[in-house]
PDB file of N, CA and C in Angstrom:
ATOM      1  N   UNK A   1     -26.318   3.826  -9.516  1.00  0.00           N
ATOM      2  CA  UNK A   1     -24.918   4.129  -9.784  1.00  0.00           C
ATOM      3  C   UNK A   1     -24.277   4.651  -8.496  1.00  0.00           C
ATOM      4  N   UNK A   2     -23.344   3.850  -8.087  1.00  0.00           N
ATOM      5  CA  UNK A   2     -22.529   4.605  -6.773  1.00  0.00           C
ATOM      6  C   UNK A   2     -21.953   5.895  -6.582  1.00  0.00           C
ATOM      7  N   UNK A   3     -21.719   6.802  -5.821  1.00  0.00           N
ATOM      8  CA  UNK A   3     -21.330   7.941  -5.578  1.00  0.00           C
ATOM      9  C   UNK A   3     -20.079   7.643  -6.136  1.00  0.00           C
ATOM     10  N   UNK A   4     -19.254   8.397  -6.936  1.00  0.00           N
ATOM     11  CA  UNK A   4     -17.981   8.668  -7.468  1.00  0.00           C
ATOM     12  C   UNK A   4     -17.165   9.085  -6.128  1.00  0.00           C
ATOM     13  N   UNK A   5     -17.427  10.490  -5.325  1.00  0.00           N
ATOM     14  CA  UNK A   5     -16.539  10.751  -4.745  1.00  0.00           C
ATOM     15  C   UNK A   5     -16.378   9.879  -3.273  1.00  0.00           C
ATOM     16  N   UNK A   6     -17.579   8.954  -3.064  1.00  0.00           N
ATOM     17  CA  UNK A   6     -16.676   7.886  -1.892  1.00  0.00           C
ATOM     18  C   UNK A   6     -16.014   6.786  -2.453  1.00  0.00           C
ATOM     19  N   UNK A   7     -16.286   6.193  -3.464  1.00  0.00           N
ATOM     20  CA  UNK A   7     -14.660   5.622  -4.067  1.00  0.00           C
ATOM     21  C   UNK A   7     -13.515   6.141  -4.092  1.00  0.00           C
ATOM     22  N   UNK A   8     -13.558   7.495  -4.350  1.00  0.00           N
ATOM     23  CA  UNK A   8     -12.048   8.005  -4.606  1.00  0.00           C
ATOM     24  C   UNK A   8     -11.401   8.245  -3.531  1.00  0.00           C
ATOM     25  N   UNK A   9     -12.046   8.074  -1.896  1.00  0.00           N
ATOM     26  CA  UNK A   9     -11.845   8.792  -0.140  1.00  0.00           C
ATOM     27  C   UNK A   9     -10.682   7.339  -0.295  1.00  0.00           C
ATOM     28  N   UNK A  10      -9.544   7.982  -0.011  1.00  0.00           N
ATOM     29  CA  UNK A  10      -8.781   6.921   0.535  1.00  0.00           C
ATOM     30  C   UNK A  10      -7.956   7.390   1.679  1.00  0.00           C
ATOM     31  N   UNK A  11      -7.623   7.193   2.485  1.00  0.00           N
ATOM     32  CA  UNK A  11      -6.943   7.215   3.750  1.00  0.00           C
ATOM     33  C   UNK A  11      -5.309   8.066   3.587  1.00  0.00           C
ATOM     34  N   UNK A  12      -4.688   9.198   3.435  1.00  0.00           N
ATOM     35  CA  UNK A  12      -3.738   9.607   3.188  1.00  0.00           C
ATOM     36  C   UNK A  12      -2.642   8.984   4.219  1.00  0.00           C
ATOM     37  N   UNK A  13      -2.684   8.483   4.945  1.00  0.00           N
ATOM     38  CA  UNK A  13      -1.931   7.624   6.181  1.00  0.00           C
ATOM     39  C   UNK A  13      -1.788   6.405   5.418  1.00  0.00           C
ATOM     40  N   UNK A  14      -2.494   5.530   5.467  1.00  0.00           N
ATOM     41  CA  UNK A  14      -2.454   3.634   5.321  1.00  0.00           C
ATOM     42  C   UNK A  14      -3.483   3.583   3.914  1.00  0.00           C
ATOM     43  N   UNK A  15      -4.000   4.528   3.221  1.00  0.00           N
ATOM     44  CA  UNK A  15      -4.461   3.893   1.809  1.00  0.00           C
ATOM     45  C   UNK A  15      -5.704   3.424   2.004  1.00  0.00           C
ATOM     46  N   UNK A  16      -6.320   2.642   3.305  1.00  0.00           N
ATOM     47  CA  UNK A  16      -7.804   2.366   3.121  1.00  0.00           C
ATOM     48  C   UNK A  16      -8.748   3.187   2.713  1.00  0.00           C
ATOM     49  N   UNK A  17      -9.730   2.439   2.383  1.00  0.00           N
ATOM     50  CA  UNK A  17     -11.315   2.931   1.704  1.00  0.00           C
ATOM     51  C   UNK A  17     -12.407   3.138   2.515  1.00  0.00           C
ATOM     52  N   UNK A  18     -12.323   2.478   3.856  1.00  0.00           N
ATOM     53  CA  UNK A  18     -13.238   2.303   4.845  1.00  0.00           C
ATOM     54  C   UNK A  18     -12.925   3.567   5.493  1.00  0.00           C
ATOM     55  N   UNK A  19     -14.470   4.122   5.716  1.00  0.00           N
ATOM     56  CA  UNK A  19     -14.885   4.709   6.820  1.00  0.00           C
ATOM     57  C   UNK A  19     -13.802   6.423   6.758  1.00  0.00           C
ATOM     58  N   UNK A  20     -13.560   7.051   5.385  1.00  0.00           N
ATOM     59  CA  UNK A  20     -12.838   8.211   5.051  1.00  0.00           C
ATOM     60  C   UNK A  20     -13.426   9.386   5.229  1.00  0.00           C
ATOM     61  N   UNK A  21     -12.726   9.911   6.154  1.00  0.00           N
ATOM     62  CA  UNK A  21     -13.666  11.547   5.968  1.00  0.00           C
ATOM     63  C   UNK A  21     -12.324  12.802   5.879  1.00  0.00           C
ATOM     64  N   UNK A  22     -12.676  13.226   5.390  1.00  0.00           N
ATOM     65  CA  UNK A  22     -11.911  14.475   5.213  1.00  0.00           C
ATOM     66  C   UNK A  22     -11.868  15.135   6.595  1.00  0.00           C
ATOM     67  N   UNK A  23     -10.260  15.798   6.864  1.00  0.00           N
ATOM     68  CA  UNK A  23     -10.548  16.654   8.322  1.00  0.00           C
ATOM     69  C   UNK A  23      -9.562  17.488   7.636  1.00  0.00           C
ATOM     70  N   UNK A  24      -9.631  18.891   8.481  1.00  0.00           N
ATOM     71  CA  UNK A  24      -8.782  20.169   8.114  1.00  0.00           C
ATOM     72  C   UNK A  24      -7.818  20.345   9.310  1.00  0.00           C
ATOM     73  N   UNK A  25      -6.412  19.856   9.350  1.00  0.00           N
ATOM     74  CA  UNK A  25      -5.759  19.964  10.514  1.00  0.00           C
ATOM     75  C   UNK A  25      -5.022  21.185  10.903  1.00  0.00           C
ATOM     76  N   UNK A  26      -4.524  21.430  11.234  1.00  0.00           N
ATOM     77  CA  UNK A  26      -3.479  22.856  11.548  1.00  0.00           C
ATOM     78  C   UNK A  26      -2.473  21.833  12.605  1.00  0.00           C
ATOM     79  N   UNK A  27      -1.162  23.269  13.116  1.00  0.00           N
ATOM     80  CA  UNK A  27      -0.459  23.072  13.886  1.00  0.00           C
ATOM     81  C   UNK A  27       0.139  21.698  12.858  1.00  0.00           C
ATOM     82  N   UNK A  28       0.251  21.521  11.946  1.00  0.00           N
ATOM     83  CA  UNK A  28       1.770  21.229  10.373  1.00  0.00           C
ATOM     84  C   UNK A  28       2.753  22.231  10.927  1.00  0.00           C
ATOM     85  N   UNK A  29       4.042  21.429  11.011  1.00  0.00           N
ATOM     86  CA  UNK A  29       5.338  22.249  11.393  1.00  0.00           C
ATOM     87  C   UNK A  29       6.326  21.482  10.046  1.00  0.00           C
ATOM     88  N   UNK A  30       6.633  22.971   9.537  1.00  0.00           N
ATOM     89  CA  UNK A  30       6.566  24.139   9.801  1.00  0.00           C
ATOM     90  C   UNK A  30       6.011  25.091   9.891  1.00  0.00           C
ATOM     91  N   UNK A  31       4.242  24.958   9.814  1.00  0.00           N
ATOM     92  CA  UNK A  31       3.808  26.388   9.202  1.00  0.00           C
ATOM     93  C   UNK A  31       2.287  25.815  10.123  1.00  0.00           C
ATOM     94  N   UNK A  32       2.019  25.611  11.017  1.00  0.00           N
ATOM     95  CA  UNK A  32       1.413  25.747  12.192  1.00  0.00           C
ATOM     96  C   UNK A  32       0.022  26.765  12.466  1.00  0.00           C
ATOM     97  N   UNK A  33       0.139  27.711  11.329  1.00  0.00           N
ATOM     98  CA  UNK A  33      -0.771  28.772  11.444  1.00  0.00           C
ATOM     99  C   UNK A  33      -1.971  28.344   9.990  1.00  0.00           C
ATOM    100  N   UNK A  34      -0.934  27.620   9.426  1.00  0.00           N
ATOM    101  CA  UNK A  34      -1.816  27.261   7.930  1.00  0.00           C
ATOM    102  C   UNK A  34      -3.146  25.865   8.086  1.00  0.00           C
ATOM    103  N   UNK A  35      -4.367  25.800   7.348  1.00  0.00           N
ATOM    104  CA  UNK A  35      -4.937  25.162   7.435  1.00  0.00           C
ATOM    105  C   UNK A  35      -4.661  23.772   6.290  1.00  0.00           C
ATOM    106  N   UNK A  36      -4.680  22.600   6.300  1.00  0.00           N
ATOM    107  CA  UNK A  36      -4.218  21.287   5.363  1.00  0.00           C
ATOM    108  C   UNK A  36      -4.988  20.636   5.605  1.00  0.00           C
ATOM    109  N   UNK A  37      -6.221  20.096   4.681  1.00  0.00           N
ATOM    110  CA  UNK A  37      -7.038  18.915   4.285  1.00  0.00           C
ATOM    111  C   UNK A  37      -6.610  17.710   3.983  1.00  0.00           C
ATOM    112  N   UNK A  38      -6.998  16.852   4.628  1.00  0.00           N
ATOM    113  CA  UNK A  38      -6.302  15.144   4.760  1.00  0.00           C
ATOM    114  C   UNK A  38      -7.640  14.776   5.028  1.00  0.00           C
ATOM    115  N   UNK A  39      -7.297  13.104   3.867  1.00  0.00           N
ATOM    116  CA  UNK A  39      -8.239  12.046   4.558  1.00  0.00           C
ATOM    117  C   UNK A  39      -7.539  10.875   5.704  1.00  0.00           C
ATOM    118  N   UNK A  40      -8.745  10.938   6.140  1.00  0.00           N
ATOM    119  CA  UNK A  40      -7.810  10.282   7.711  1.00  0.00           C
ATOM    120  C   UNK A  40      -9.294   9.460   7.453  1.00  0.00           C
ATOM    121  N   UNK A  41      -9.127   7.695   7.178  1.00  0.00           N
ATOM    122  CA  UNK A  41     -10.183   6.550   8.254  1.00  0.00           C
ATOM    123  C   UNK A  41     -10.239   6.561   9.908  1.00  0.00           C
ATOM    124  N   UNK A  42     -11.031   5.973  10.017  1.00  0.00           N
ATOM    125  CA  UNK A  42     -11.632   6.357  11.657  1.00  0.00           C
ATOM    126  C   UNK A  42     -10.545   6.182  12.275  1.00  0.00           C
ATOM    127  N   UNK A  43      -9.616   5.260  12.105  1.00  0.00           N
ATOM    128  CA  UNK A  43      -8.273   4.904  13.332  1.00  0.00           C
ATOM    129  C   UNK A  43      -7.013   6.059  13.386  1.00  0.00           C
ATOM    130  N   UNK A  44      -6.944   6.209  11.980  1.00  0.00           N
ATOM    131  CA  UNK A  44      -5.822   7.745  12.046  1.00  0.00           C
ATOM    132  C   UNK A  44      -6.416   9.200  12.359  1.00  0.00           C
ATOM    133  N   UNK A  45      -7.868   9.105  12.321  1.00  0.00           N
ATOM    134  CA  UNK A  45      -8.808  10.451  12.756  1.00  0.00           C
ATOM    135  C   UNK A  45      -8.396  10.153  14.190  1.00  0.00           C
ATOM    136  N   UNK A  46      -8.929   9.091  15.436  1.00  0.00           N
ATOM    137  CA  UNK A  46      -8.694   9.464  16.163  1.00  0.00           C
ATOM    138  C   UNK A  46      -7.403   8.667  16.980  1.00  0.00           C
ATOM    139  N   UNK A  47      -6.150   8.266  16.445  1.00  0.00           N
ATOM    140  CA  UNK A  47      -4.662   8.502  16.287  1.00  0.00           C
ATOM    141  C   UNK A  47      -4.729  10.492  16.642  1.00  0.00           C
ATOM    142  N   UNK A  48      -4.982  11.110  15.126  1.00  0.00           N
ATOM    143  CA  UNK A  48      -4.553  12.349  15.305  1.00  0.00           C
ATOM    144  C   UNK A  48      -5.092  12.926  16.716  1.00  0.00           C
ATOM    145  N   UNK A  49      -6.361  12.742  16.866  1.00  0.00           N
ATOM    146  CA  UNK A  49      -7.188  13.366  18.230  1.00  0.00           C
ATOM    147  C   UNK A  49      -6.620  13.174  19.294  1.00  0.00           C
ATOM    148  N   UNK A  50      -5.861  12.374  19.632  1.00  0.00           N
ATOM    149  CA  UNK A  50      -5.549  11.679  20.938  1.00  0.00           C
ATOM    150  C   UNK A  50      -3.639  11.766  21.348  1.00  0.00           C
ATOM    151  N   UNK A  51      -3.105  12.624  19.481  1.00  0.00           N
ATOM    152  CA  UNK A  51      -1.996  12.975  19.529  1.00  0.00           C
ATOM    153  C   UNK A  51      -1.053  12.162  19.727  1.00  0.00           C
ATOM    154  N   UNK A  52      -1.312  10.655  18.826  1.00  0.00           N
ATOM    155  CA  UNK A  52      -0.398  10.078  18.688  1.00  0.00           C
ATOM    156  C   UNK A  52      -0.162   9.755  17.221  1.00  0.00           C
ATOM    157  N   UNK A  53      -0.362  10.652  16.348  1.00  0.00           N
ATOM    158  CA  UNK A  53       0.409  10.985  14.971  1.00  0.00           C
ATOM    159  C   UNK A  53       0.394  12.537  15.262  1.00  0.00           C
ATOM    160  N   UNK A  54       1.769  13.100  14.589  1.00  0.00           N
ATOM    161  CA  UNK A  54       1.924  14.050  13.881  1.00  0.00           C
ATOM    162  C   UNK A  54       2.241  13.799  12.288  1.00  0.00           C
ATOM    163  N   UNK A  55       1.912  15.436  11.671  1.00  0.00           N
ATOM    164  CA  UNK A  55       1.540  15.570  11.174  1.00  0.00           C
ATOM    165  C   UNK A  55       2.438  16.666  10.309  1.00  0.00           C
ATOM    166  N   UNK A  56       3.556  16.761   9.488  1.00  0.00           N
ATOM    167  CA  UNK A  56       4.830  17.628   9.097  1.00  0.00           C
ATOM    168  C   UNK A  56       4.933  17.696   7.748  1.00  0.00           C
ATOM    169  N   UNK A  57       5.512  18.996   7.401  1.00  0.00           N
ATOM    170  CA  UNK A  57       5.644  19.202   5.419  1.00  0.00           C
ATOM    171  C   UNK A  57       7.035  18.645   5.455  1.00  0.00           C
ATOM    172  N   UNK A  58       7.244  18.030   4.421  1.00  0.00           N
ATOM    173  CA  UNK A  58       8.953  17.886   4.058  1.00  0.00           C
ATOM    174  C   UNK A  58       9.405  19.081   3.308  1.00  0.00           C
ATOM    175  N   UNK A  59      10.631  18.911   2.762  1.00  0.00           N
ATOM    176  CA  UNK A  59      11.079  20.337   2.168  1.00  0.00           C
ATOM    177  C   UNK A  59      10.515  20.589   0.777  1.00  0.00           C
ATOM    178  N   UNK A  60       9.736  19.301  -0.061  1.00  0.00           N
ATOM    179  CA  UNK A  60       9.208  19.253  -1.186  1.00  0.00           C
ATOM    180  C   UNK A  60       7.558  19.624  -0.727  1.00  0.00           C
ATOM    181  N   UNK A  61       7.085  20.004   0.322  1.00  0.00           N
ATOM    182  CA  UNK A  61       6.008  20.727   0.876  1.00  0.00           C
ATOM    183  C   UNK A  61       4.862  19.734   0.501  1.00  0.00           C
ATOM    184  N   UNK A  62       5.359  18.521   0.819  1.00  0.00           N
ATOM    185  CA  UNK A  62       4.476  17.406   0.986  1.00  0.00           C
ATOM    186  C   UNK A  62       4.008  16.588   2.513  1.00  0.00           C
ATOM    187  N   UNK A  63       3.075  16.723   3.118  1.00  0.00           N
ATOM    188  CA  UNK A  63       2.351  16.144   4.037  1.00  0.00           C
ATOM    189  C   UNK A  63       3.859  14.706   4.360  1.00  0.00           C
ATOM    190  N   UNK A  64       3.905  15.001   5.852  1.00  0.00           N
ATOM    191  CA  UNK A  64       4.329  13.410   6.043  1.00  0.00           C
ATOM    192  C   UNK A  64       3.734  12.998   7.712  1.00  0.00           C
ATOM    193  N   UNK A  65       2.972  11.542   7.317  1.00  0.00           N
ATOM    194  CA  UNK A  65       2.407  11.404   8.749  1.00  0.00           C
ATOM    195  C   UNK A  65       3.340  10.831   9.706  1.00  0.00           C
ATOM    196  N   UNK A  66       3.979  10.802  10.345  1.00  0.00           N
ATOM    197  CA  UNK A  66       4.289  10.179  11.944  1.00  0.00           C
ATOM    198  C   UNK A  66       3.886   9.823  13.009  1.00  0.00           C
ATOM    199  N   UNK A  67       3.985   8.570  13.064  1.00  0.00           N
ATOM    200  CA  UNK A  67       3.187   7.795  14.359  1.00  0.00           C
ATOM    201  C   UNK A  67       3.681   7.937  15.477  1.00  0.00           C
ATOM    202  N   UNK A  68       3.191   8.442  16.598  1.00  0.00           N
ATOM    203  CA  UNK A  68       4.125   8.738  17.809  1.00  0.00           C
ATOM    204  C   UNK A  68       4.371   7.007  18.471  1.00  0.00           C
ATOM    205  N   UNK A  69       3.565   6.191  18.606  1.00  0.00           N
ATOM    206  CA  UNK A  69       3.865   4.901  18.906  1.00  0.00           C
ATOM    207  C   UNK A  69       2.751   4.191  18.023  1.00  0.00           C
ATOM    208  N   UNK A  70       2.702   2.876  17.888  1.00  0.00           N
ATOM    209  CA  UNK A  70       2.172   2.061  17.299  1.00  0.00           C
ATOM    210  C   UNK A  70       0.892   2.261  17.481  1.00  0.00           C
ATOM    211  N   UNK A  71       0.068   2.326  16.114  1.00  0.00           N
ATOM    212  CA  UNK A  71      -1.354   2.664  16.035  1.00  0.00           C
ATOM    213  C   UNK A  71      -1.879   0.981  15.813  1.00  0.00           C
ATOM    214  N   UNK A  72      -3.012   0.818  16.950  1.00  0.00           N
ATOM    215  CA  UNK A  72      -3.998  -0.290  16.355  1.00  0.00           C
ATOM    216  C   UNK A  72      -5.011  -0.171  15.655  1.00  0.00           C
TER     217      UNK A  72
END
C-alpha cells in the first residue's frame, strides 16, 4: 500500500507531485520574523534559494508566490 502522505505533497507554486518536500521559509513580507511551511518541487526549492521567487501574505493572510523572472 503506498504512503498516503507522498500523494498528498503537491507543489504550493505550480501543483506538481514530483519530487515535494516541505521547506520552512521566513523573511514573508509582511511579517519577516514569522516562520511559513510550503511545499516547494525541486525547481521552486531552488528558484527560492537562488532568490528568484518571493514569497508574500496578501491581506486575506494567504501565501502568494512571485517569480522574480521566468523559472525553467
Amino acid at each position: 500500500m503506498p504512503n498516503q502522505d507522498a500523494l498528498d505533497k503537491t507543489c504550493s507554486v505550480c501543483g506538481s507531485k514530483e519530487s515535494v518536500e516541505i521547506e520552512t521559509v521566513t523573511n514573508v513580507m509582511p511579517a519577516p520574523e514569522e516562520m511559513f511551511p510550503v511545499l516547494l518541487c525541486r525547481k521552486h526549492k531552488k528558484a527560492l534559494q537562488e532568490k528568484f521567487l518571493d514569497i508574500t501574505l496578501d491581506k486575506a493572510g494567504r501565501l502568494c508566490f512571485v517569480p522574480k523572472k521566468k523559472i525553467v
